[in-house]
Protein backbone atom coordinates (compact mmCIF):
# COMPACT_ATOMS: atom_id res chain seq x y z
CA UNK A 1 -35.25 -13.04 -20.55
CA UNK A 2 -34.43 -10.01 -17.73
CA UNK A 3 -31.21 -12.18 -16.84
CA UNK A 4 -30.10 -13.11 -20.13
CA UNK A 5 -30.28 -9.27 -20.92
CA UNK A 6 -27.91 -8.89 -17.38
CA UNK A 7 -25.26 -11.48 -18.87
CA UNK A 8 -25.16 -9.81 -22.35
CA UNK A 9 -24.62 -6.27 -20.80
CA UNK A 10 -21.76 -7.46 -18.30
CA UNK A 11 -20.20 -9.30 -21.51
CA UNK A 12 -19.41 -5.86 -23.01
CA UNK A 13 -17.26 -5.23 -20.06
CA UNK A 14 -14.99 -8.03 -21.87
CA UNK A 15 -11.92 -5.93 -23.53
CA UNK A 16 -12.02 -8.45 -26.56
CA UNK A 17 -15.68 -8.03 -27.40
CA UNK A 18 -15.66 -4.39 -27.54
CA UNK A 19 -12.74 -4.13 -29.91
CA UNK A 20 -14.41 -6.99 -31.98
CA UNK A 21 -17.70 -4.67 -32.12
CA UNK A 22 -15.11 -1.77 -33.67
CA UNK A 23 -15.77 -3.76 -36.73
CA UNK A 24 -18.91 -4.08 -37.14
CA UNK A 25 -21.15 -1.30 -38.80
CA UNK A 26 -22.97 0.29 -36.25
CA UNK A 27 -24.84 3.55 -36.12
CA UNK A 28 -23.30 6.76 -34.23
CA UNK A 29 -25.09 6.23 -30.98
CA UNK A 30 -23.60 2.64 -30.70
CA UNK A 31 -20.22 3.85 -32.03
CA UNK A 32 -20.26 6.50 -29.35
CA UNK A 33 -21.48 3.34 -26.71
CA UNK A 34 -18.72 1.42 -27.72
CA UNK A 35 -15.78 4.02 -27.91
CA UNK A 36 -16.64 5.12 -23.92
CA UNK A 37 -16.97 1.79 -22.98
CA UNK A 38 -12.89 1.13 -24.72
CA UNK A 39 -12.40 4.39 -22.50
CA UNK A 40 -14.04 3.14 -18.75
CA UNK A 41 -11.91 -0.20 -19.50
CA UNK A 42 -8.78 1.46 -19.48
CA UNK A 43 -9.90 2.96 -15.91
CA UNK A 44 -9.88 -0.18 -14.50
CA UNK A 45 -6.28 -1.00 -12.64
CA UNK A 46 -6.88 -5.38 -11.97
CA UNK A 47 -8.91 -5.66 -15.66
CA UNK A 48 -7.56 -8.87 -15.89
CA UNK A 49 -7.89 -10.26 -12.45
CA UNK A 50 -11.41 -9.00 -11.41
CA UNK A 51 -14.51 -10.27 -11.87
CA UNK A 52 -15.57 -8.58 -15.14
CA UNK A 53 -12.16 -10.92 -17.32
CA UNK A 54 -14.36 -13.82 -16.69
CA UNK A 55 -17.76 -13.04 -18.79
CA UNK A 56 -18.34 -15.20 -21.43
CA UNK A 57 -17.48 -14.14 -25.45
CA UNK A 58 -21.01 -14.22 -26.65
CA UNK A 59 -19.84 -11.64 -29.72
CA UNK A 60 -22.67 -13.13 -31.87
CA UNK A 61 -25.59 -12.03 -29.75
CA UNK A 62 -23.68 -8.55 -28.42
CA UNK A 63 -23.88 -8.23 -32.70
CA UNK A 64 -27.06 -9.26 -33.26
CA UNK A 65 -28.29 -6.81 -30.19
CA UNK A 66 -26.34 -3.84 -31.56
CA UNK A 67 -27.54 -4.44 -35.05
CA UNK A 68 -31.20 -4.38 -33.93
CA UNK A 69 -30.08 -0.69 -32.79
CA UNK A 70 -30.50 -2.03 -29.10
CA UNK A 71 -27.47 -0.51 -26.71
CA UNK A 72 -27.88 -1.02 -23.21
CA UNK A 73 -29.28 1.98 -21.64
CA UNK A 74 -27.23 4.21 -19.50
CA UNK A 75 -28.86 5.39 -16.73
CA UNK A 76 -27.32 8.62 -14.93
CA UNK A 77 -25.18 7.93 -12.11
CA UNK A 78 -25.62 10.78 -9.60
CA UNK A 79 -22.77 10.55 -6.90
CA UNK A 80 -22.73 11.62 -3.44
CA UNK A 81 -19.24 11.97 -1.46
CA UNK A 82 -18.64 11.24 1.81
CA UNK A 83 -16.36 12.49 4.60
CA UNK A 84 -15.85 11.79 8.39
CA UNK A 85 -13.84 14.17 10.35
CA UNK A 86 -12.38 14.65 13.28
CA UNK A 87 -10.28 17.84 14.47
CA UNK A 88 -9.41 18.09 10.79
CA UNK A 89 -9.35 22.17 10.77
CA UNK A 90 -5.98 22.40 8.99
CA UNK A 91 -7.52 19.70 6.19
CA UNK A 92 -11.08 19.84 5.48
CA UNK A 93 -10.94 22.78 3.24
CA UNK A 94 -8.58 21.50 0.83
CA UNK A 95 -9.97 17.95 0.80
CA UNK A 96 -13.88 19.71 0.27
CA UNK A 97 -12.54 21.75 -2.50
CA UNK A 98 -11.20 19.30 -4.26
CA UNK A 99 -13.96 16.72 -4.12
CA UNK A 100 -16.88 18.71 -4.45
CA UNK A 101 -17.39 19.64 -8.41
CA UNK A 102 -16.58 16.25 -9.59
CA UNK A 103 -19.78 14.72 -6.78
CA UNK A 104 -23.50 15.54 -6.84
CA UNK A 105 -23.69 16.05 -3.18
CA UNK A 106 -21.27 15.93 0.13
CA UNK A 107 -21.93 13.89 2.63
CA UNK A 108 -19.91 15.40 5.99
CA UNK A 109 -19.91 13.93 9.38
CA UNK A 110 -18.30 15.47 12.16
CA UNK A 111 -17.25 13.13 15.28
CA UNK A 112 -17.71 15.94 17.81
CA UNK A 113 -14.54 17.93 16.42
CA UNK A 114 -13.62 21.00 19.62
CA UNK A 115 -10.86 23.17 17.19
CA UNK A 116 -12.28 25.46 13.75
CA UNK A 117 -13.35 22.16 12.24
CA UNK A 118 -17.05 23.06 12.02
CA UNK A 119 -16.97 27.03 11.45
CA UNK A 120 -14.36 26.34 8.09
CA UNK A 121 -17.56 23.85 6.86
CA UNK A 122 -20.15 26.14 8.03
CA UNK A 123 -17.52 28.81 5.91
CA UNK A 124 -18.04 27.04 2.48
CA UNK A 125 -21.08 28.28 0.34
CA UNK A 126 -22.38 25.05 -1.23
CA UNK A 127 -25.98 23.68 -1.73
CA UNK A 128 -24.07 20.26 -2.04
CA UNK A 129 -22.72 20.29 1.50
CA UNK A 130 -25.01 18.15 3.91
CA UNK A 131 -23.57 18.43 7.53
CA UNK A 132 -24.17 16.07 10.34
CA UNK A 133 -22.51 15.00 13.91
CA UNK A 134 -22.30 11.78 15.29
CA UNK A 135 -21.62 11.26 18.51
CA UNK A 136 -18.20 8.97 18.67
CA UNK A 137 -18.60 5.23 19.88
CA UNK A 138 -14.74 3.98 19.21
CA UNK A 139 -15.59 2.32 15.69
CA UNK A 140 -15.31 4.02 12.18
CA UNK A 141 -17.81 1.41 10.36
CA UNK A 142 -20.51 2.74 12.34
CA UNK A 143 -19.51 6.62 10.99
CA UNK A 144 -19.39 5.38 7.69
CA UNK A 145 -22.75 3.59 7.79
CA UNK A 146 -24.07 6.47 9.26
CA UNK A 147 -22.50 8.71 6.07
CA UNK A 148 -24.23 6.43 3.88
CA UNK A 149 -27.59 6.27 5.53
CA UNK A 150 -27.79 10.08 4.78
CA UNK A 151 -26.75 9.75 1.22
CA UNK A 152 -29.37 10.40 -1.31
CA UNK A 153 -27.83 9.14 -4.92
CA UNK A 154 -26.90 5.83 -6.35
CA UNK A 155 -23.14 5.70 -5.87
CA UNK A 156 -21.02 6.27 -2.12
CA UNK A 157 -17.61 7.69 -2.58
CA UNK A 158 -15.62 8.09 0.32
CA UNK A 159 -12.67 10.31 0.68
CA UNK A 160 -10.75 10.86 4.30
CA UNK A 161 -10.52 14.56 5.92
CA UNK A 162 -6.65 14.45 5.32
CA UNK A 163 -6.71 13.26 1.70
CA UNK A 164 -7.40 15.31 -1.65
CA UNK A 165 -9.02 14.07 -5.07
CA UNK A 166 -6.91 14.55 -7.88
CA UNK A 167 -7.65 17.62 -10.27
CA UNK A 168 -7.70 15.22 -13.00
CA UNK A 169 -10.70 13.28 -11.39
CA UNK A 170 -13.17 15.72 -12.77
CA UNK A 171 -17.10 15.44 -12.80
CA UNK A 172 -17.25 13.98 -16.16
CA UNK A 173 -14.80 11.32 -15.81
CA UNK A 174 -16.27 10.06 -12.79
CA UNK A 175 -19.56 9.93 -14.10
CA UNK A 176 -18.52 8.44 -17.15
CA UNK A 177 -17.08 5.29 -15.25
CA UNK A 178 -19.84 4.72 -13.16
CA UNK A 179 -22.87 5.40 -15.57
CA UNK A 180 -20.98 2.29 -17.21
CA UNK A 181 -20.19 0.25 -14.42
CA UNK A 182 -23.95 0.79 -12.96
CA UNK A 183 -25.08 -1.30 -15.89
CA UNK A 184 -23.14 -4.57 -14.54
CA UNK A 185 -25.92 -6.96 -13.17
CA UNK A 186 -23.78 -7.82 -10.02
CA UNK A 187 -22.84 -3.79 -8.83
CA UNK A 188 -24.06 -3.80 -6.19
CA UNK A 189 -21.86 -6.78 -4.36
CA UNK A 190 -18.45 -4.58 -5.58
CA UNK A 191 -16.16 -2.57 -4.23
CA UNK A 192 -14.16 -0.13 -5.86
CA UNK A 193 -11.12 1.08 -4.58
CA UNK A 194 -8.95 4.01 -6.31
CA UNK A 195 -5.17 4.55 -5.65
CA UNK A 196 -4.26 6.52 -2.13
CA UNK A 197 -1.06 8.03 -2.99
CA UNK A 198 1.08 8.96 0.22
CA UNK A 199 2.52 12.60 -0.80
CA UNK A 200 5.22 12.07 1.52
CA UNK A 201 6.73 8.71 0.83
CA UNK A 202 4.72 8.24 -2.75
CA UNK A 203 3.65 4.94 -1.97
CA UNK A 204 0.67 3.62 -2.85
CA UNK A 205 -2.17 1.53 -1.66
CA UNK A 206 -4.57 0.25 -4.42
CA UNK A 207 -6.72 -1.64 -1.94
CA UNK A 208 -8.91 1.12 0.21
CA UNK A 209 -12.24 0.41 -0.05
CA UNK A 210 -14.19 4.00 -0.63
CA UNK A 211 -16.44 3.68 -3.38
CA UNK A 212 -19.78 1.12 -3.96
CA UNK A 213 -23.17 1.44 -5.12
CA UNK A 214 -25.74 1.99 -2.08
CA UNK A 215 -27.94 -1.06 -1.58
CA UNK A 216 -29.20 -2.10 1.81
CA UNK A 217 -26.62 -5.20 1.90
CA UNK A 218 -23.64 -3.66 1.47
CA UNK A 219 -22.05 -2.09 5.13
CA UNK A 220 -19.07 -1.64 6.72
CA UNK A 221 -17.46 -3.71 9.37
CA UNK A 222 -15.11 -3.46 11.39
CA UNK A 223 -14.06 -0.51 14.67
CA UNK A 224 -10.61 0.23 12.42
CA UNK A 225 -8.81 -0.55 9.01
CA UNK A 226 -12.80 -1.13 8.16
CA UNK A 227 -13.72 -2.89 5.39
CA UNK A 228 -16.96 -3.10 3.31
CA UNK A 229 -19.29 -6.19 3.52
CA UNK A 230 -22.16 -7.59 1.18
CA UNK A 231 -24.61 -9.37 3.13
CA UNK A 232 -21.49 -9.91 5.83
CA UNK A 233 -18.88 -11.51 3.82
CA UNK A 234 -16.00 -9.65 1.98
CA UNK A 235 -17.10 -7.82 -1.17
CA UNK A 236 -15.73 -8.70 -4.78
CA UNK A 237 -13.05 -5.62 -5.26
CA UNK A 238 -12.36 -3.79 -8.83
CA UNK A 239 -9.38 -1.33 -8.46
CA UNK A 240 -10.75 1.88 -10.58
CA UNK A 241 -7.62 4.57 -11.82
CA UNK A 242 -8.95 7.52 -9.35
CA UNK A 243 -6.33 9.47 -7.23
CA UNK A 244 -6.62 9.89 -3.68
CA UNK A 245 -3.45 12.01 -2.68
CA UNK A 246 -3.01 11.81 1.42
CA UNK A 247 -1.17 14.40 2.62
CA UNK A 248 0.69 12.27 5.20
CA UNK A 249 1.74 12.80 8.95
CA UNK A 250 4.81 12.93 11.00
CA UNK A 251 5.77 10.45 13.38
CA UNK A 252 5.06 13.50 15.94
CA UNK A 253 2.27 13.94 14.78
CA UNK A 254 0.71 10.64 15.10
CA UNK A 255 2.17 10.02 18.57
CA UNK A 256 0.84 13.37 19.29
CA UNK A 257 -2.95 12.33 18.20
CA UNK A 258 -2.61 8.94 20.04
CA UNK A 259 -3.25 7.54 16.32
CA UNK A 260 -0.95 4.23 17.36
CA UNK A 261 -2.78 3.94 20.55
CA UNK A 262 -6.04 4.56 19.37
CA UNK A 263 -5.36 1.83 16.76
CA UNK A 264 -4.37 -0.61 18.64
CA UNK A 265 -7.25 -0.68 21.49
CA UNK A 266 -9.70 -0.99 18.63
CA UNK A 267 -7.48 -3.53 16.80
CA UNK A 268 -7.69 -5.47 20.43
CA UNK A 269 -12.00 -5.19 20.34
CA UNK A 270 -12.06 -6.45 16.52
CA UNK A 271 -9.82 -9.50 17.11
CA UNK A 272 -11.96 -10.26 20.13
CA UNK A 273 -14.86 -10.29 17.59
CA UNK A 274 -13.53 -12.37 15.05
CA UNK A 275 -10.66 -14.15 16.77
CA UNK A 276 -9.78 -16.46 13.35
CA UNK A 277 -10.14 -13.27 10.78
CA UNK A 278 -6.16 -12.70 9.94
CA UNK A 279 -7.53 -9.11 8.71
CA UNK A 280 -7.22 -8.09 12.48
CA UNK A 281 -4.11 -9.81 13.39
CA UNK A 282 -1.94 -8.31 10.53
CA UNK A 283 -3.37 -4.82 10.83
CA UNK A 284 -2.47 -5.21 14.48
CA UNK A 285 1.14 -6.39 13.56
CA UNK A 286 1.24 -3.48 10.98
CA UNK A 287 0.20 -0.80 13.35
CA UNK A 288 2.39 -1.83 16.42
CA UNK A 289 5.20 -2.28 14.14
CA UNK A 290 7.30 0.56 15.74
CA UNK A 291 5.70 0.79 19.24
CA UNK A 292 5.48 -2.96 20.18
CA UNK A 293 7.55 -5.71 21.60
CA UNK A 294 8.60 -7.58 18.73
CA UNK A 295 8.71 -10.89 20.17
CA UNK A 296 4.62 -10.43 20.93
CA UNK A 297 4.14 -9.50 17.29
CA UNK A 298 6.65 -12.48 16.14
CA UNK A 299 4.37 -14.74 18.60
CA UNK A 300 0.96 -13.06 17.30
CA UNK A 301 2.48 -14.18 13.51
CA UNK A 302 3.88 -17.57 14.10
CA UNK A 303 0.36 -18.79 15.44
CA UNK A 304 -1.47 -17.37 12.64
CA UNK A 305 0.68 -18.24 9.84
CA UNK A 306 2.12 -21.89 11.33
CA UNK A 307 -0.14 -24.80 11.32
CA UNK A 308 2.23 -26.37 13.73
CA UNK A 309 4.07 -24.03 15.69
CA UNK A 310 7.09 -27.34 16.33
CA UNK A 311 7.55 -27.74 12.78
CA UNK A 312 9.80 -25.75 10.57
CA UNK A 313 8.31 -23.70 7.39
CA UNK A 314 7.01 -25.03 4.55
CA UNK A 315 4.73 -25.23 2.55
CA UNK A 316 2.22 -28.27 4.36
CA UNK A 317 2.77 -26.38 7.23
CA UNK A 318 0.82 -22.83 6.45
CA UNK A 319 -2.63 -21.48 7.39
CA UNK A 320 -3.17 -20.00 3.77
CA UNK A 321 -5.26 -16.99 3.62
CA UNK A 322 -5.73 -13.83 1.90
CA UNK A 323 -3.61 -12.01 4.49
CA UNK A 324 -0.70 -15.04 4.85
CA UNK A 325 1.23 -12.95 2.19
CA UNK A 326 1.21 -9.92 4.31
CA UNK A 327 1.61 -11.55 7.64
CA UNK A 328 4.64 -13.35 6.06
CA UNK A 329 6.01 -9.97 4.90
CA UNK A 330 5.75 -8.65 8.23
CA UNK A 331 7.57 -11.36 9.65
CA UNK A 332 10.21 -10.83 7.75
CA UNK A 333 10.66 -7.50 8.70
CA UNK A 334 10.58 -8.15 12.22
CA UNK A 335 13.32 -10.69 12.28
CA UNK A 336 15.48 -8.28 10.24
CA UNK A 337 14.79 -5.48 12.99
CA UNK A 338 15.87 -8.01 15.70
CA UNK A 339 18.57 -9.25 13.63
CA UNK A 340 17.45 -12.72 12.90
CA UNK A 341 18.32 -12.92 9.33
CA UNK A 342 19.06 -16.09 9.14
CA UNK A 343 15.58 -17.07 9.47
CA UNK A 344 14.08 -15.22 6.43
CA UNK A 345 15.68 -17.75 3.97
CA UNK A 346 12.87 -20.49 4.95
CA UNK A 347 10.10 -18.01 4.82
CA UNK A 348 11.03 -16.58 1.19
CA UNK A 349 9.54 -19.41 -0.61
CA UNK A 350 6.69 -19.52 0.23
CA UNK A 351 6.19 -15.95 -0.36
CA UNK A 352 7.71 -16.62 -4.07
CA UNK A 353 4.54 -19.68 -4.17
CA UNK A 354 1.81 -17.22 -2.96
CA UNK A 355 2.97 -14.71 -5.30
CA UNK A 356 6.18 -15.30 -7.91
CA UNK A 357 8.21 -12.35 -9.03
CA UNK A 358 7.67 -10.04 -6.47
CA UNK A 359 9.43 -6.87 -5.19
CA UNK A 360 8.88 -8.08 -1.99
CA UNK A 361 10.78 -11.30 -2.01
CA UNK A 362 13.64 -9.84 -3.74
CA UNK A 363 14.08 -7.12 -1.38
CA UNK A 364 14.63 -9.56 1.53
CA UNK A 365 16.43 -12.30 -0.35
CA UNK A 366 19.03 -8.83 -0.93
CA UNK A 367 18.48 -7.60 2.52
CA UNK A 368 19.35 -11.35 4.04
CA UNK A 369 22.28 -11.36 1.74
CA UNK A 370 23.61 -7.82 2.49
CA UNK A 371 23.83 -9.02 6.12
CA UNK A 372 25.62 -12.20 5.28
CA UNK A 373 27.98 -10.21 3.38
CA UNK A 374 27.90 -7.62 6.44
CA UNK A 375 29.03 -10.47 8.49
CA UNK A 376 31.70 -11.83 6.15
CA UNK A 377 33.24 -8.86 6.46
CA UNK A 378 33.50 -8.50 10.20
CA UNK A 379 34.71 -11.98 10.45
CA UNK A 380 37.50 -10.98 7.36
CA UNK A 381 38.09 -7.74 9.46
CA UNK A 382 39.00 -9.65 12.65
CA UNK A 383 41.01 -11.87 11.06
CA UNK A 384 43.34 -9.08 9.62
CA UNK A 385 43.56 -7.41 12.64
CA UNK A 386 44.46 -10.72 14.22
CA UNK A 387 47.44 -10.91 11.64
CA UNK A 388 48.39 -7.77 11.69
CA UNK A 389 48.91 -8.32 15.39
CA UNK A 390 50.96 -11.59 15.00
CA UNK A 391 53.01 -9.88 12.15
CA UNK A 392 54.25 -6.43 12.86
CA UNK A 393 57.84 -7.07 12.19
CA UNK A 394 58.88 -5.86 8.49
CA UNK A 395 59.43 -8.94 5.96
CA UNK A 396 61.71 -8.18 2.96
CA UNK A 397 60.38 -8.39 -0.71
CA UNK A 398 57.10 -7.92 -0.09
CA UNK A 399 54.64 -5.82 -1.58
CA UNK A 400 54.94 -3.39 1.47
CA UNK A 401 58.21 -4.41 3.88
CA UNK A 402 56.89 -3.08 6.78
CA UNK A 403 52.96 -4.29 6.09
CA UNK A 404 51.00 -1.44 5.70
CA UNK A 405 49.15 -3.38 2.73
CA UNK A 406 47.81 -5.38 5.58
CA UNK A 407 46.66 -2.04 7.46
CA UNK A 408 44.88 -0.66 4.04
CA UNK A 409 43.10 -3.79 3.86
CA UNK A 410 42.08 -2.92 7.97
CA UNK A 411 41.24 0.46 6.60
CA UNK A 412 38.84 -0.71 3.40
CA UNK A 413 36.65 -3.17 5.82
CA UNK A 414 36.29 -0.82 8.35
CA UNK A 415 34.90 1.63 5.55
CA UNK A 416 32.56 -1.17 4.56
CA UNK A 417 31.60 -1.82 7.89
CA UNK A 418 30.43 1.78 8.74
CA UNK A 419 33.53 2.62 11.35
CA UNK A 420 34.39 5.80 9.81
CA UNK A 421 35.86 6.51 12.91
CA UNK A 422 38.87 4.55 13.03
CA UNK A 423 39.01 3.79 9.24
CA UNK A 424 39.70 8.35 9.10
CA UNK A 425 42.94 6.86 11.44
CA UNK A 426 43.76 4.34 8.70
CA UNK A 427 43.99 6.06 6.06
CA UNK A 428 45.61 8.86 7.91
CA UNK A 429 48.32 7.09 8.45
CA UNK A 430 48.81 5.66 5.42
CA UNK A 431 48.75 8.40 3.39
CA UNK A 432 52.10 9.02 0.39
CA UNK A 433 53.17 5.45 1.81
CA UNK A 434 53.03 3.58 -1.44
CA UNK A 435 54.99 3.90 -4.45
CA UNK A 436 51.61 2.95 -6.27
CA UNK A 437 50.16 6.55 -7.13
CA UNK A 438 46.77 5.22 -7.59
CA UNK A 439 46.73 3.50 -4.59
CA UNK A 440 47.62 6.84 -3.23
CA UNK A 441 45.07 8.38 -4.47
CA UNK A 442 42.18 5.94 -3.18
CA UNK A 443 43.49 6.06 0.29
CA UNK A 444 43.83 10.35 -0.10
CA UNK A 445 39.96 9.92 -1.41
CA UNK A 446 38.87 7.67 1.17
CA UNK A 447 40.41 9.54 3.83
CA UNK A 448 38.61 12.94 3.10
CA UNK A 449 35.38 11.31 2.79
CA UNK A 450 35.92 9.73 6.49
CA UNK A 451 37.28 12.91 7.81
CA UNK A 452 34.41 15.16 6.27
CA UNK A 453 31.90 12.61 8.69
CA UNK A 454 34.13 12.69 11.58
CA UNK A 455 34.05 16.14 11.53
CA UNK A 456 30.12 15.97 11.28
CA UNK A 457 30.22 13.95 14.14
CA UNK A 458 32.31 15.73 16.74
């Protein structure tokens, strides 16, 4: 009875029962039900690929239940947010202010910050502030388990020192979402992860796991790029439409904190842990990116992505896994920084198997191409000059008698080719040396924009 009552609550989390029930003739306490549930629908991002697209249509006995005048009943969610900081005195007062009305409490734990960290918290009157240190021990799960050992209400919603909640996040639209979502019989093995919207570059990552009901099962793992676990494996995720704007560093400024560094000597311990969990390998590619050798992160992808490292790619010959996509992606990007286009072409379709249409496959199918093209060029551009060289004497009836066709040709692919340098000399030279005024005119256009960079580059 208890479970079949679970199953008929998570079925109106299905879009296409809730509409349905529009119809029927309910009383204004169900209508109400039924038009916030539409509402906390639309706030989830992956509707159709999470877990809640899969409940069954039982519409007869979510009728039946309504017309009875039984609604499920909505407990209320209290919400406590958490934050671990760090040395975050030029942060922690804007990411406070903007978290703490929309939370019933805030969780803070301080690392064993030595700047004004501390004394701005200490600074904010708030009955909802709950401080606490933690002595550091070189992994962030353990911070965040402490957090949510000291959190006193149903629901854990984590926001980083650098980061701010959108104004539009407000108390009642927060509560609203998960009043609704703590009536799904299975909350408590989910993740939720909002949007964390870079303010410097605007991209976005929708898979940050900050938010989850508190149950005794449900911790993080991991010393960096942590992730949440239920009862130690990976937790279902449900992307939720809250805005988490991160205020972004410099490069300075992460060299400056030893960020990189920092990263990387944890990455090291977690992949010593759990040598065969790709989750560690690509973060490790991902963070050491710019301050690596590439051919030890081309080595550290190749043996996690090839089943046989002698064999060529394709698609027998892959260790699929949720992070194969990424590690692929990554691999691409390291043989364009090292210039080994040519290999991307056998990685791309396998990328376009694991997952058609995307941005990411395009943009190196174009990048791969723009090189070829790059290439073309130079080989084009050394066979003109090779001409040229072979034919300076003037030839009658031709477009230009004494060649200089042949030199605006030299001119236009060293334009193309970036060598503003000696394609200003070009065009110098050939200016008012055509009868063709338009031609003119390119070559007068061309030349000013090359001369305007030399200049710039004296």
């Amino acid at each position: 009875m208890c479970e079949n009552m679970y199953r008929e609550q998570d079925e109106l989390f299905d879009k296409g029962i809730i509409e349905k029930l529009e119809l029927v003739q309910v009383n204004k306490k169900q209508k109400i039900f039924i038009l916030q549930r539409k509402k906390v629908l639309t706030m989830i991002n992956n509707y159709d690929m999470s877990v809640l697209v899969n409940m069954k249509d039982n519409l007869f006995t979510v009728q039946r239940r309504l017309k009875q005048g039984i609604i499920p009943k909505k407990n209320r969610t209290l919400i406590s947010g958490a934050i671990i900081c760090f040395n975050e005195e030029d942060n922690i007062l804007d990411c406070i202010n903007s978290i703490i009305n929309s939370v019933d409490e805030l969780v803070i734990v301080d690392t064993g910050s030595n700047d004004n960290t501390l004394n701005v918290i200490r600074g904010i009157k708030s009955k909802k502030i709950r401080l606490y240190t933690f002595k550091w021990d070189n992994s962030f799960s353990q911070a965040r388990n402490f957090a949510i050992e000291k959190a006193r209400f149903d629901c854990v919603f984590f926001i980083d020192a650098d980061e701010i909640l959108d104004s539009f996040e407000n108390y009642y639209k927060l509560h609203l979402l998960f009043d609704h979502l703590d009536m799904l019989s299975f909350k408590h093995r989910i993740v939720f992860t909002p949007t964390v919207e870079n303010i410097n570059t605007n991209n976005k990552d929708y898979r940050v796991q900050r938010i989850h009901f508190k149950n005794s099962k449900m911790k993080y793992f991991g010393d960096v790029h942590e992730e949440l676990r239920y009862d130690n494996e990976p937790a279902k995720i449900i992307e939720v439409k809250i805005r988490i704007i991160h205020k972004g560093y410099s490069n300075d400024f992460i060299i400056k904190k030893d960020k990189i560094k920092r990263n990387l000597k944890l990455l090291e311990q977690m992949i010593l842990k759990e040598p065969n969990n790709k989750r560690w390998i690509f973060m490790y590619i991902k963070d050491g990116f710019n301050y690596m050798d590439e051919k030890v992160l081309i080595d550290m992808a190749l043996c996690n992505i090839l089943i046989n490292r002698s064999d060529d790619f394709n698609k027998d010959n892959i260790i699929y896994d949720s992070y194969t996509y990424d590690l692929l992606g990554h691999l691409c990007k390291l043989y364009i920084k090292t210039g080994n286009i040519d290999k991307i072409k056998d990685i791309l379709p396998i990328m376009e198997e694991i997952l058609p249409d995307s941005s990411d496959v395009k943009y190196y199918y174009l990048v791969s191409e723009y090189f070829k093209y790059k290439k073309n060029l130079s080989n084009l551009l050394n066979k003109a000059v090779l001409y040229r060289k072979n034919h300076m004497d003037p030839q009658p009836f031709m477009s230009s008698t004494e060649g200089y066709h042949i030199d605006f040709m030299i001119g236009m692919l060293l334009f193309d080719l970036n060598d503003y340098e000696m394609a200003a000399q070009y065009f110098d030279f050939l200016k008012n040396k055509f009868y063709d005024n338009n031609l003119n005119e390119i070559i007068n256009e061309l030349y000013k924009i090359t001369n305007v960079w030399r200049k710039d580059n004296v």
